[in-house]
N, C-alpha and C. Protein backbone atom coordinates (compact mmCIF):
# COMPACT_ATOMS: atom_id res chain seq x y z
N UNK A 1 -20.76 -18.50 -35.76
CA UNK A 1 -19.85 -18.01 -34.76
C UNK A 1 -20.55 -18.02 -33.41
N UNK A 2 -19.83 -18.19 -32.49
CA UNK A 2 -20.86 -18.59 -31.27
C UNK A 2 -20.23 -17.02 -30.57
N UNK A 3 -21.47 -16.98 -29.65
CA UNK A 3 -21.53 -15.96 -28.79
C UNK A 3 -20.82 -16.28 -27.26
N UNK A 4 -20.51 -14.60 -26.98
CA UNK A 4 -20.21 -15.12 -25.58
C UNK A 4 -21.29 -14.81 -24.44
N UNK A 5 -21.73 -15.72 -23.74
CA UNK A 5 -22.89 -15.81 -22.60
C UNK A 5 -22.74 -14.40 -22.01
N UNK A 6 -24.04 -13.78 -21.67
CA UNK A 6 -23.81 -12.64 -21.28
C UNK A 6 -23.98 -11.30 -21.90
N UNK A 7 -23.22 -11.75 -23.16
CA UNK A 7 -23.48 -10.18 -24.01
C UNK A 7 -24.00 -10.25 -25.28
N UNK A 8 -24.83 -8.97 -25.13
CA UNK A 8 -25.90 -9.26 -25.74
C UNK A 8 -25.89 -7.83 -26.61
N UNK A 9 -26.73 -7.48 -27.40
CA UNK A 9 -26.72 -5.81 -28.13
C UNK A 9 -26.93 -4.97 -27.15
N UNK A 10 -27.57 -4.88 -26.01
CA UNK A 10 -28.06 -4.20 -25.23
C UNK A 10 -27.11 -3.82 -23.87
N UNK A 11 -26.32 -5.06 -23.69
CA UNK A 11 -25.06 -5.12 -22.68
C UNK A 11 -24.16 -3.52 -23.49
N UNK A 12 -23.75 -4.03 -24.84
CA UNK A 12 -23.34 -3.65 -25.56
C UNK A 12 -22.91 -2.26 -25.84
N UNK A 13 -24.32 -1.69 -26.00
CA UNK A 13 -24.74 -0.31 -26.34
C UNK A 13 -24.61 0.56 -24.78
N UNK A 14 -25.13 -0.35 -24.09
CA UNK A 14 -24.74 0.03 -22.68
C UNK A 14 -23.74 1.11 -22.48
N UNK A 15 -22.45 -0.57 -22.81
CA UNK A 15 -21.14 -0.01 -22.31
C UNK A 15 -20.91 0.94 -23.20
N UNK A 16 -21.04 1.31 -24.41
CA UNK A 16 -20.57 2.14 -24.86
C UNK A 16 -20.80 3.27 -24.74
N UNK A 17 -21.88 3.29 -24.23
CA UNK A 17 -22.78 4.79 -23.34
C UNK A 17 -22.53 5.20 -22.19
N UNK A 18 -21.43 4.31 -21.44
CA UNK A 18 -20.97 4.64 -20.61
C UNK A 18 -19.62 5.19 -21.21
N UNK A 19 -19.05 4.39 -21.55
CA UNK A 19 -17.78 5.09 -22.52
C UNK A 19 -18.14 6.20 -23.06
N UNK A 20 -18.67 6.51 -24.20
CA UNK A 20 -19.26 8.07 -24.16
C UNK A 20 -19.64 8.78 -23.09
N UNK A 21 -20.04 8.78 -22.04
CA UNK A 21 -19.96 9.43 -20.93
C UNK A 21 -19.25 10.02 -20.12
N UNK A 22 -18.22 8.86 -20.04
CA UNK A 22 -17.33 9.07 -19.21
C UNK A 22 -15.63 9.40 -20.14
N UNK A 23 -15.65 9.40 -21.36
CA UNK A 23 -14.33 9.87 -21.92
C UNK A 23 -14.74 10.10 -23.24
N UNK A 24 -15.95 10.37 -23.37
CA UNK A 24 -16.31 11.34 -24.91
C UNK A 24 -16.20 9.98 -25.83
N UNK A 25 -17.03 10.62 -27.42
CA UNK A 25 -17.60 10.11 -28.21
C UNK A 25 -16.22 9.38 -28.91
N UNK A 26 -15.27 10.26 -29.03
CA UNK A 26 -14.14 10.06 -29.64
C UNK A 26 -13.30 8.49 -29.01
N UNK A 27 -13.76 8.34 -27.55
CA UNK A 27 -13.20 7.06 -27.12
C UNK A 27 -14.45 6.11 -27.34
N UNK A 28 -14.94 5.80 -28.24
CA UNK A 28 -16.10 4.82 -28.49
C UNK A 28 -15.76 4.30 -29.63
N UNK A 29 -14.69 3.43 -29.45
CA UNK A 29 -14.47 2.71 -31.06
C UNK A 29 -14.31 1.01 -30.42
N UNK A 30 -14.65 0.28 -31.48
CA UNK A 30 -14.67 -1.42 -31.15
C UNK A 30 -13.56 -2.13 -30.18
N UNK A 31 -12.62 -1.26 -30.81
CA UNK A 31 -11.25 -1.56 -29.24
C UNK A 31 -11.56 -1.56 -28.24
N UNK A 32 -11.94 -0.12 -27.89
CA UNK A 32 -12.30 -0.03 -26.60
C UNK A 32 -13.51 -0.35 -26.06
N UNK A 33 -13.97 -0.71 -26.81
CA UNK A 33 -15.32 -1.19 -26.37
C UNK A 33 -15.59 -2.88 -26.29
N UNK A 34 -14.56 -3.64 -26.66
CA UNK A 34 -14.28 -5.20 -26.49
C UNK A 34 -13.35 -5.56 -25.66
N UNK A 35 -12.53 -4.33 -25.25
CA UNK A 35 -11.35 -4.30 -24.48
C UNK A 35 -12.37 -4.50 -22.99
N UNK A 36 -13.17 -2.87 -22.85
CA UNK A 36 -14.12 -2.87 -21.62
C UNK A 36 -15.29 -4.13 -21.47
N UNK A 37 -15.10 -4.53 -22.42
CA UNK A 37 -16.26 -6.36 -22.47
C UNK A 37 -15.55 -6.83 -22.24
N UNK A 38 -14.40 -7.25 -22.35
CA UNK A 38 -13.32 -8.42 -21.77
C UNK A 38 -13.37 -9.72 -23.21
N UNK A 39 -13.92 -8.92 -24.60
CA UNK A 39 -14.06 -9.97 -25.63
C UNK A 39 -13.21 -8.87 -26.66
N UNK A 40 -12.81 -9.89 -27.75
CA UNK A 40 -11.87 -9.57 -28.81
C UNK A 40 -12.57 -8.93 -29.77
N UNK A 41 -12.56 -7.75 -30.24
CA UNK A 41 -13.14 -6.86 -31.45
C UNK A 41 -14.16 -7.17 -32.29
N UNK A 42 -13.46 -8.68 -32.83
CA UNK A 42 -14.27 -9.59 -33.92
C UNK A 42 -15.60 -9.91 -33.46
N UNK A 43 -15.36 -10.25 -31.94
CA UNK A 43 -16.80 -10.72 -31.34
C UNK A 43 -18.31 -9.76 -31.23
N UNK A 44 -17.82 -8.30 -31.91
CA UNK A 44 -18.76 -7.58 -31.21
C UNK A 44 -19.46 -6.94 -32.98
N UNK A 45 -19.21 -8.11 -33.60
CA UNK A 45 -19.57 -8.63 -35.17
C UNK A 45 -20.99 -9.37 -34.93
N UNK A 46 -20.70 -9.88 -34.01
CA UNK A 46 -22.30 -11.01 -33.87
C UNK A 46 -23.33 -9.83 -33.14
N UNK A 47 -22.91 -8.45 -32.96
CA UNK A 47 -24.05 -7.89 -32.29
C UNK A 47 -24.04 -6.67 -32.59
N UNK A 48 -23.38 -5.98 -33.37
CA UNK A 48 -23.27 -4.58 -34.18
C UNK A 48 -22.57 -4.70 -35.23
N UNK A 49 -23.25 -3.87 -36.70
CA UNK A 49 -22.29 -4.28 -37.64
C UNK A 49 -21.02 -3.43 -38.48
N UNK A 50 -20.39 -2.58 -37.48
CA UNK A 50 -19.45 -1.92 -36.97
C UNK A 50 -19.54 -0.77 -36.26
N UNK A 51 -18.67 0.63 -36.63
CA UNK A 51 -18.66 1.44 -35.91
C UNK A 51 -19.58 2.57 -36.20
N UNK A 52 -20.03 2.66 -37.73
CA UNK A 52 -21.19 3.44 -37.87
C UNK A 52 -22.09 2.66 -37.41
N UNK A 53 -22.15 1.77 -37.06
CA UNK A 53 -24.04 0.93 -36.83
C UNK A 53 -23.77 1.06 -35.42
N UNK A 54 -23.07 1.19 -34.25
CA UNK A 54 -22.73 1.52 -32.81
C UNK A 54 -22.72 3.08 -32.53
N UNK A 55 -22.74 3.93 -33.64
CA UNK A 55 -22.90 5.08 -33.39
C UNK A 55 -24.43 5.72 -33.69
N UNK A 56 -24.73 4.72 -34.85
CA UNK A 56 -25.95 5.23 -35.46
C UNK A 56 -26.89 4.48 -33.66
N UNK A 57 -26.35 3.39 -33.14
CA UNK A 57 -27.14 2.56 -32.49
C UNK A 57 -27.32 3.54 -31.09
N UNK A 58 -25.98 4.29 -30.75
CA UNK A 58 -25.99 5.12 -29.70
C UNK A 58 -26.52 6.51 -29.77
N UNK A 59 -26.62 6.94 -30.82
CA UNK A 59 -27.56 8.47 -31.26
C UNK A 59 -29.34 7.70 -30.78
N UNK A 60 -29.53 6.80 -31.25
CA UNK A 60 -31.27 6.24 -31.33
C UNK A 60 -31.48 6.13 -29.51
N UNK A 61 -30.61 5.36 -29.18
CA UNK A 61 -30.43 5.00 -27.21
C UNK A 61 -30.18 6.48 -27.05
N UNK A 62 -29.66 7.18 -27.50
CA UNK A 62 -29.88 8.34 -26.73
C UNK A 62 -31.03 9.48 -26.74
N UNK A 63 -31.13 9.29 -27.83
CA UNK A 63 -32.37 10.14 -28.20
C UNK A 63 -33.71 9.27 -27.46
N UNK A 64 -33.70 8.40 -27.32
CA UNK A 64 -35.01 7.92 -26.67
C UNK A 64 -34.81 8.12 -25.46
N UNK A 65 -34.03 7.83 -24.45
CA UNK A 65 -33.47 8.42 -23.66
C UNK A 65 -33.54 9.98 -23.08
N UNK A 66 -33.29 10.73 -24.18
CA UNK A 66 -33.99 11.90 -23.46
C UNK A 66 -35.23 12.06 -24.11
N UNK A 67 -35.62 11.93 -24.66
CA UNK A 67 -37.18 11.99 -24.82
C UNK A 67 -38.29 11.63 -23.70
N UNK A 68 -37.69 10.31 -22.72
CA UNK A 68 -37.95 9.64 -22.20
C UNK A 68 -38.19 10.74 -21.10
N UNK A 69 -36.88 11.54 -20.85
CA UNK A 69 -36.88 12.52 -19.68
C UNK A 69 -37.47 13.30 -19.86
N UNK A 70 -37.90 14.00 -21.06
CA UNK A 70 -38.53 15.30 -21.39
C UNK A 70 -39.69 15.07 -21.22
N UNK A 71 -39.83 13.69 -21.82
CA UNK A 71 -41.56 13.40 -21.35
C UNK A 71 -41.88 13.34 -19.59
N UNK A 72 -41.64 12.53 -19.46
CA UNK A 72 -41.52 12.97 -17.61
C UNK A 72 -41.79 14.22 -17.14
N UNK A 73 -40.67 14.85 -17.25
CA UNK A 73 -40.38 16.32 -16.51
C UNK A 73 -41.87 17.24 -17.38
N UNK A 74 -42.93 17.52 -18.60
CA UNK A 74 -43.79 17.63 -19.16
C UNK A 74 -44.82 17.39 -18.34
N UNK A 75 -45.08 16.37 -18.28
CA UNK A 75 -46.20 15.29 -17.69
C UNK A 75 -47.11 16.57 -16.55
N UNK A 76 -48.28 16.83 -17.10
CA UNK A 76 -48.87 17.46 -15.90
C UNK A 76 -48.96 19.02 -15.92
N UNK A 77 -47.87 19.20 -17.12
CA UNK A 77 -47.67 20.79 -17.28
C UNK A 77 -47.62 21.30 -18.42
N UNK A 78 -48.23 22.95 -18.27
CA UNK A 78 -48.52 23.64 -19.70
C UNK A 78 -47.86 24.80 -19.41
N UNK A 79 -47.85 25.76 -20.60
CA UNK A 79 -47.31 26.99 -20.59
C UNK A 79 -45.79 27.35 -20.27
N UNK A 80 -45.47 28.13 -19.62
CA UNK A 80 -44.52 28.82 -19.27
C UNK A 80 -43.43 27.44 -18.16
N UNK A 81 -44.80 27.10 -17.26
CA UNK A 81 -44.38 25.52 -16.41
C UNK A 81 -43.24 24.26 -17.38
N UNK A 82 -44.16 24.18 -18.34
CA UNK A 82 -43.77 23.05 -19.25
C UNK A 82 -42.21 23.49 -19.82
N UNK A 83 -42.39 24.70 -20.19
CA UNK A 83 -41.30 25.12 -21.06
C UNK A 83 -40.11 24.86 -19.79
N UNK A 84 -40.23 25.36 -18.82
CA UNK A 84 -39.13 25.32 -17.75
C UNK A 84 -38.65 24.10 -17.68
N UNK A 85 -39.63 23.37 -17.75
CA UNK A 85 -39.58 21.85 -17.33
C UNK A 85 -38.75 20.90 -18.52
N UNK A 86 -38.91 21.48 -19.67
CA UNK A 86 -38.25 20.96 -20.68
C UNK A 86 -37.04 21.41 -20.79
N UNK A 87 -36.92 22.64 -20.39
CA UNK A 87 -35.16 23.40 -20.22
C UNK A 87 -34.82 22.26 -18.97
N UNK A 88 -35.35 22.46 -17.95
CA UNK A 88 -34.37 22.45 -16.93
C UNK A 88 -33.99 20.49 -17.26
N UNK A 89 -34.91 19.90 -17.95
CA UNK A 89 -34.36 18.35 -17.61
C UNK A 89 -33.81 18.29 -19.37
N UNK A 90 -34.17 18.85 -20.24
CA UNK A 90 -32.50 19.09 -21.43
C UNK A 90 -31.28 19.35 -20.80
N UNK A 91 -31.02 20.37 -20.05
CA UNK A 91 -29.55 20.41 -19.38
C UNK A 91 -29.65 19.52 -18.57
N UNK A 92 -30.28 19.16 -17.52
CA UNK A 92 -29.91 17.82 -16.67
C UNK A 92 -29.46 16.70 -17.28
N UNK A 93 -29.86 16.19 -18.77
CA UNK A 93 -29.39 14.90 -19.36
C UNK A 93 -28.27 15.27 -20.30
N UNK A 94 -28.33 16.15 -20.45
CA UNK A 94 -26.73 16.99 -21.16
C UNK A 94 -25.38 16.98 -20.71
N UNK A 95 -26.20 17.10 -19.21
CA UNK A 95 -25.06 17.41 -18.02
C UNK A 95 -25.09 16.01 -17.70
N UNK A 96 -26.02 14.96 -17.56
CA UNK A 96 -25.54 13.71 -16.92
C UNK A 96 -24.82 12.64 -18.08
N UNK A 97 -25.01 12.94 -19.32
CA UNK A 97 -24.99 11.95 -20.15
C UNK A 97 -24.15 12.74 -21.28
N UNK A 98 -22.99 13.48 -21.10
CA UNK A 98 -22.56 14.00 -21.98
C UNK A 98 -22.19 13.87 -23.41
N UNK A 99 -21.54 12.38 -23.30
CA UNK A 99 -21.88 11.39 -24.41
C UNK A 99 -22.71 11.10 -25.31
N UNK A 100 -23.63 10.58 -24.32
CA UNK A 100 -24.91 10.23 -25.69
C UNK A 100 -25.47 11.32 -26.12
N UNK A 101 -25.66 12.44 -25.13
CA UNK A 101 -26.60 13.95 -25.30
C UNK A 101 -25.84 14.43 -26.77
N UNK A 102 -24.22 14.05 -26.92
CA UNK A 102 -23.40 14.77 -28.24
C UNK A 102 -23.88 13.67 -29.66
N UNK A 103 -24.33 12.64 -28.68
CA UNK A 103 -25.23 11.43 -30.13
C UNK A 103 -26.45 12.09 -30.74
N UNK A 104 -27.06 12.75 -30.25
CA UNK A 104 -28.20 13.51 -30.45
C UNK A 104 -28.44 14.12 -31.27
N UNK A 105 -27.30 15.14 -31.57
CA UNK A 105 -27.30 16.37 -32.77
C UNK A 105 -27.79 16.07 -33.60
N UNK A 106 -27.19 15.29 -34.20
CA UNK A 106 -27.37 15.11 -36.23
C UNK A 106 -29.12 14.65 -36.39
N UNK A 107 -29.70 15.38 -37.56
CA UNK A 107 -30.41 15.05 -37.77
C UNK A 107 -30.85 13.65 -38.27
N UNK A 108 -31.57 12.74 -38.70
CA UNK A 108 -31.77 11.67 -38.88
C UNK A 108 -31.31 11.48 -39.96
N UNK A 109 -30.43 10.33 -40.79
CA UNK A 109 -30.84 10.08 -41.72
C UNK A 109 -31.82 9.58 -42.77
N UNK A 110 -32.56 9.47 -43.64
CA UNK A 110 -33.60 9.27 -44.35
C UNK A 110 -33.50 7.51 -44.41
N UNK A 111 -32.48 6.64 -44.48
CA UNK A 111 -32.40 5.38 -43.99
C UNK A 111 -32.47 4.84 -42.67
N UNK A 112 -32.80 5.52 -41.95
CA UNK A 112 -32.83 5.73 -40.42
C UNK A 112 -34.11 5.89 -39.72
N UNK A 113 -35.08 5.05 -39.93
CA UNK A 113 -36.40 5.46 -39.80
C UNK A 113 -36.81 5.29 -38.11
N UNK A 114 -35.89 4.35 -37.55
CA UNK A 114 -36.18 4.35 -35.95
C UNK A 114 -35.87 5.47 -35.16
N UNK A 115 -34.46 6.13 -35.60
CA UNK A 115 -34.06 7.20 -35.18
C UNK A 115 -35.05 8.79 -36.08
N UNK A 116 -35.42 8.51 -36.83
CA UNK A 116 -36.47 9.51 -37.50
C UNK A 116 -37.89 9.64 -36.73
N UNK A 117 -38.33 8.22 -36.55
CA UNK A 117 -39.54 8.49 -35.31
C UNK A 117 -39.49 8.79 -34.25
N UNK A 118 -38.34 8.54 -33.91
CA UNK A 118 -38.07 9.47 -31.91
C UNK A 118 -37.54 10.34 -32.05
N UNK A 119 -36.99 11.10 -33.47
CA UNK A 119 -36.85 12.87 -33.41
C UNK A 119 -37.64 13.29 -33.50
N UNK A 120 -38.85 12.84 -34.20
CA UNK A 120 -40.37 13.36 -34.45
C UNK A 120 -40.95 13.66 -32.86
N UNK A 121 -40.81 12.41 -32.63
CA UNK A 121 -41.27 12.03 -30.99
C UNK A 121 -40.91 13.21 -30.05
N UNK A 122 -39.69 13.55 -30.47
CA UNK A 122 -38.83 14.61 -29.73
C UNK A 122 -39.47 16.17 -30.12
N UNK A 123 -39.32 16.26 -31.54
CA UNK A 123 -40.25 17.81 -31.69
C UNK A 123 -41.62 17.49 -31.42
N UNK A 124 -42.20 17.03 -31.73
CA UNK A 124 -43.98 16.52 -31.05
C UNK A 124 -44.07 16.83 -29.51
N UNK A 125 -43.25 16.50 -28.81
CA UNK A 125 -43.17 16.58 -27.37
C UNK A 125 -42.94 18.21 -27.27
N UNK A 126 -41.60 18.78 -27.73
CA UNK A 126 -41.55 20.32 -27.64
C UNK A 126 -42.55 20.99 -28.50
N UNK A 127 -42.88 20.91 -29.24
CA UNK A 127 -44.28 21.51 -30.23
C UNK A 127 -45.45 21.68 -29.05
N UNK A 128 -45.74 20.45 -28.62
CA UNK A 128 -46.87 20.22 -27.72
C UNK A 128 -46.86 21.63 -26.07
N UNK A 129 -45.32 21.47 -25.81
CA UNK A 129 -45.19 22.56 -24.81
C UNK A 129 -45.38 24.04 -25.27
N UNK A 130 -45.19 24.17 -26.70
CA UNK A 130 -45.68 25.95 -27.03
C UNK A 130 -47.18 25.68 -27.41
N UNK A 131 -47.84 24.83 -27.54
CA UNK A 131 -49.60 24.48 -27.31
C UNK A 131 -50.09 26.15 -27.12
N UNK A 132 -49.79 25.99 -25.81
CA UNK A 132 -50.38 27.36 -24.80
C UNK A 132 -50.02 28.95 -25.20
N UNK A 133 -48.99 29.08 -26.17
CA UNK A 133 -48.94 30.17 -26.59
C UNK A 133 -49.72 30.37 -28.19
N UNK A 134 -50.14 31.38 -28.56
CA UNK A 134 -50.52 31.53 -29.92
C UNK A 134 -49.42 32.11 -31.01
N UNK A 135 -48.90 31.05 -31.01
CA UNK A 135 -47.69 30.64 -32.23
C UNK A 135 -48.42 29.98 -33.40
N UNK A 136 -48.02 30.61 -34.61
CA UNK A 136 -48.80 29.83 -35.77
C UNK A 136 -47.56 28.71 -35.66
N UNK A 137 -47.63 27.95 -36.94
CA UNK A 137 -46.67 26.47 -37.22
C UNK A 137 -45.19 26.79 -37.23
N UNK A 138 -44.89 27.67 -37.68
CA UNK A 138 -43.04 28.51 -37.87
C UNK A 138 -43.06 29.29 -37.31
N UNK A 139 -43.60 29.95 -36.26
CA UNK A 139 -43.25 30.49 -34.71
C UNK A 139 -42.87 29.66 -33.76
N UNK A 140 -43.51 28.34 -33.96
CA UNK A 140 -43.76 27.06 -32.98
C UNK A 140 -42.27 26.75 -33.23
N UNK A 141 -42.12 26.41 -34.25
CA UNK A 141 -41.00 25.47 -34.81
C UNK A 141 -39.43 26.62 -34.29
N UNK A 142 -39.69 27.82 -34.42
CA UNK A 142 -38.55 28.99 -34.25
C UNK A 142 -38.58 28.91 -32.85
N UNK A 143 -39.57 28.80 -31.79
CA UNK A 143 -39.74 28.71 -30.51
C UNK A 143 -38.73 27.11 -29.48
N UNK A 144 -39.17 26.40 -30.37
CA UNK A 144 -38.36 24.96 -30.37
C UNK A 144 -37.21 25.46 -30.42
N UNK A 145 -36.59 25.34 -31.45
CA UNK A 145 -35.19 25.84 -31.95
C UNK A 145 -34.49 27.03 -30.89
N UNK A 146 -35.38 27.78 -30.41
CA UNK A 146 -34.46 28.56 -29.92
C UNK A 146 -34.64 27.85 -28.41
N UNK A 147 -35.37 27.57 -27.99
CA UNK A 147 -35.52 26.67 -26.60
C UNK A 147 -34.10 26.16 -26.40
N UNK A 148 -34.19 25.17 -28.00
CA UNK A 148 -32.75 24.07 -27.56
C UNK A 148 -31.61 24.72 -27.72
N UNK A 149 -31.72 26.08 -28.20
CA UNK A 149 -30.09 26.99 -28.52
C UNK A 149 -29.69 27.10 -27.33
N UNK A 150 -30.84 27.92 -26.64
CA UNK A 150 -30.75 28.19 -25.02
C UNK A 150 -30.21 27.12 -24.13
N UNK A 151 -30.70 26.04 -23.99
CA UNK A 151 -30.10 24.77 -23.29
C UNK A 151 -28.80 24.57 -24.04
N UNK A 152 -28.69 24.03 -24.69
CA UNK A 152 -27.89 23.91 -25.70
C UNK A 152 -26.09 24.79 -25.40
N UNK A 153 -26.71 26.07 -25.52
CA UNK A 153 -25.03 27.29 -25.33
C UNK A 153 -25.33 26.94 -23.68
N UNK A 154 -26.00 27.35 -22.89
CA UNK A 154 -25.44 26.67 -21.51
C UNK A 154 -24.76 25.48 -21.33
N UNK A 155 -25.41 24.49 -21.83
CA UNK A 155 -24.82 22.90 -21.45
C UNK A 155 -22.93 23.61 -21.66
N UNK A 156 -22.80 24.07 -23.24
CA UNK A 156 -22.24 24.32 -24.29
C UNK A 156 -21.18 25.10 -23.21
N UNK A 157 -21.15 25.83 -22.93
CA UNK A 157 -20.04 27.42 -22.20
C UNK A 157 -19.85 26.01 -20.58
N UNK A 158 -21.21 25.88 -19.98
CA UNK A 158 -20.71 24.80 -18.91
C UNK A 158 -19.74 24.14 -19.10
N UNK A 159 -19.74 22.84 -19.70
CA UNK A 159 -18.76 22.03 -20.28
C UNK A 159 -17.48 22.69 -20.38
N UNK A 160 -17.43 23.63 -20.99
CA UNK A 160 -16.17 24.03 -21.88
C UNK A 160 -15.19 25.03 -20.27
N UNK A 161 -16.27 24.85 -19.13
CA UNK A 161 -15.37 25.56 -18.45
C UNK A 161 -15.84 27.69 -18.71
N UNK A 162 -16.52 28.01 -19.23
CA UNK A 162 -16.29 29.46 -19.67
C UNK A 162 -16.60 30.39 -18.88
N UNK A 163 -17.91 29.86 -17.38
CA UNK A 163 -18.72 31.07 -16.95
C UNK A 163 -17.48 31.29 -15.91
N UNK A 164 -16.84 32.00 -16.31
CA UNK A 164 -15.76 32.42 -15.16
C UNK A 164 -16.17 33.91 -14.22
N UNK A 165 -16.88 34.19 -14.23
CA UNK A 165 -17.15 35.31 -13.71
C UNK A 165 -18.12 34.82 -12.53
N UNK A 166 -17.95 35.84 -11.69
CA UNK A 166 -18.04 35.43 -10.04
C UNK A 166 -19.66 35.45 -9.39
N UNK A 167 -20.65 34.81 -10.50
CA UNK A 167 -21.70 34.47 -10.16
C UNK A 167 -22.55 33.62 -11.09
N UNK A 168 -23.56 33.06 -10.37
CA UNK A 168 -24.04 32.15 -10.77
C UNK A 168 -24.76 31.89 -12.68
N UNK A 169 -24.15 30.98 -13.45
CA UNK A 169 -24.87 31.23 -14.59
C UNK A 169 -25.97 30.76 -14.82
N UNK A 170 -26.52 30.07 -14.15
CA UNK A 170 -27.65 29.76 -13.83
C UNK A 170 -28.71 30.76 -14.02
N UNK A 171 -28.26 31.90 -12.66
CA UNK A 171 -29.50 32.81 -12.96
C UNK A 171 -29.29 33.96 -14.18
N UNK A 172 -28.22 33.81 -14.98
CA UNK A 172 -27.92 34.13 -16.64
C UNK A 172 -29.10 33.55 -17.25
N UNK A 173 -29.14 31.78 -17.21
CA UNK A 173 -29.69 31.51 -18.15
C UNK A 173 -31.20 31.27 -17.62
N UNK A 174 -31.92 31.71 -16.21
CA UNK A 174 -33.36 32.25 -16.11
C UNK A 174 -33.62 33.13 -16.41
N UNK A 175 -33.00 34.36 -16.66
CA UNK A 175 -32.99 35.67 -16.71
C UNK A 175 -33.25 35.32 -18.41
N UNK A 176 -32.74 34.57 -19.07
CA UNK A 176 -33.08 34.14 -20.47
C UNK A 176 -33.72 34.11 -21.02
N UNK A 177 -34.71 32.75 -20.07
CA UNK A 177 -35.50 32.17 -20.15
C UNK A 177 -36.57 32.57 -19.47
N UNK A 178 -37.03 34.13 -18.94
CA UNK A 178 -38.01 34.76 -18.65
C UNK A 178 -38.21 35.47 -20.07
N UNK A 179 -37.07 36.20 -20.38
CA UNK A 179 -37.47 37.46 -21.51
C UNK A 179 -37.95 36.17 -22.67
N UNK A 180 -37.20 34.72 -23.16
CA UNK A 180 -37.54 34.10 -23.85
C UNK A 180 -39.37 33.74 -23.67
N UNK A 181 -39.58 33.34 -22.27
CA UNK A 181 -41.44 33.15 -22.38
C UNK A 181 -41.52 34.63 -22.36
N UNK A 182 -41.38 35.65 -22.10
CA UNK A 182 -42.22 36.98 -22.09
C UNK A 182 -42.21 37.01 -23.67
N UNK A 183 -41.61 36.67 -24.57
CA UNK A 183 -41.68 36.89 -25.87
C UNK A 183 -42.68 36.17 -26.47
N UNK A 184 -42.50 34.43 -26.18
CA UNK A 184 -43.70 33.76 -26.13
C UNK A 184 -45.16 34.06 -25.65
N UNK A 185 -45.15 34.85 -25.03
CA UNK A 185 -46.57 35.33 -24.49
C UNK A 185 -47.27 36.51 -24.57
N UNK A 186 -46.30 37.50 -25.54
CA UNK A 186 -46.46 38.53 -26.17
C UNK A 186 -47.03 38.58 -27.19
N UNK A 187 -48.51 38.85 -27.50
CA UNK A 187 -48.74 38.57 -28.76
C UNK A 187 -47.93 39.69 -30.04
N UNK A 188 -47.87 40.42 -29.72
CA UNK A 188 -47.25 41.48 -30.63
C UNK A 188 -46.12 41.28 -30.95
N UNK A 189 -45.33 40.32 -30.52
CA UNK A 189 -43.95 39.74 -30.91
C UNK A 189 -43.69 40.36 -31.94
């Protein structure tokens, strides 16, 4: 079957990450996604091998993706610094990439080994930012977890429209994320 010049897996995954972006996960099916290529359904056979392998393909692009950012915003910083730094650019790619950020959730599957090494990649990176506190291995791991709850119900209430009350939630969710490191840095926790 011949291809059409131009598009490629990567064109591909693109657009569909823009489509998830811009009208949710739910509008990311081969229609619309050959419709927005300007090629017929069948064609997008020679480069994904349907709609689970375009979803499984857009969870992996996304997850590297923010990893990509978390590593960045990290870079240079420890402690209490780092942790901020990993909140504040989780909601920034949450908030910019609403789409792929909802590709993210699910844990890996066990046939899924590309997307299994950049979730690793992903807790390795947050593991590495509680370094600086004296967390044994399942403090570390409970510290993670609640990090991303925190980002996570903000992105979460944002989105949905909820902080209706007549000030900023923002400084809700520093006010959070102080008592959250004062806990971290408490040894008596």
């Amino acid at each position: 079957m011949s291809r059409r010049p131009g598009l490629d897996r990567t064109t591909l995954i693109q657009t569909a990450a823009d489509i998830a972006d811009t009208e949710g996960m739910e509008a990311v099916t081969l229609s619309s996604l050959a419709q927005r290529l300007g090629v017929r359904s069948p064609s997008l056979y020679n480069h994904i091998e349907g709609l689970p392998a375009l979803r499984q393909a857009l969870a992996l692009h996304g997850t590297r993706m923010l990893v990509s950012e978390l590593t960045d915003a990290v870079v240079g910083r420890a402690g209490d610094d780092a942790v901020r730094a990993l909140c504040d650019a989780y909601i920034s790619f949450a908030v910019r990439h609403p789409g792929l950020y909802d590709c993210t959730f699910a844990a890996p599957e066990p046939h899924e080994p590309e997307l299994e090494a950049v979730s690793q990649h992903f807790l390795t990176l947050m593991l590495q930012a509680m370094q600086s506190y004296k967390l044994n291995d399942l403090d570390a791991l409970h510290a993670v977890r609640g990090l991303r709850m925190m980002a996570h119900g903000y992105v979460s209430l944002e989105r949905q429209r909820a902080y209706g009350m007549d000030f900023d939630p923002a400084e809700s969710l520093n006010r959070l994320l102080n008592s959250f490191l004062r806990s971290l840095n408490d040894p008596l926790r």
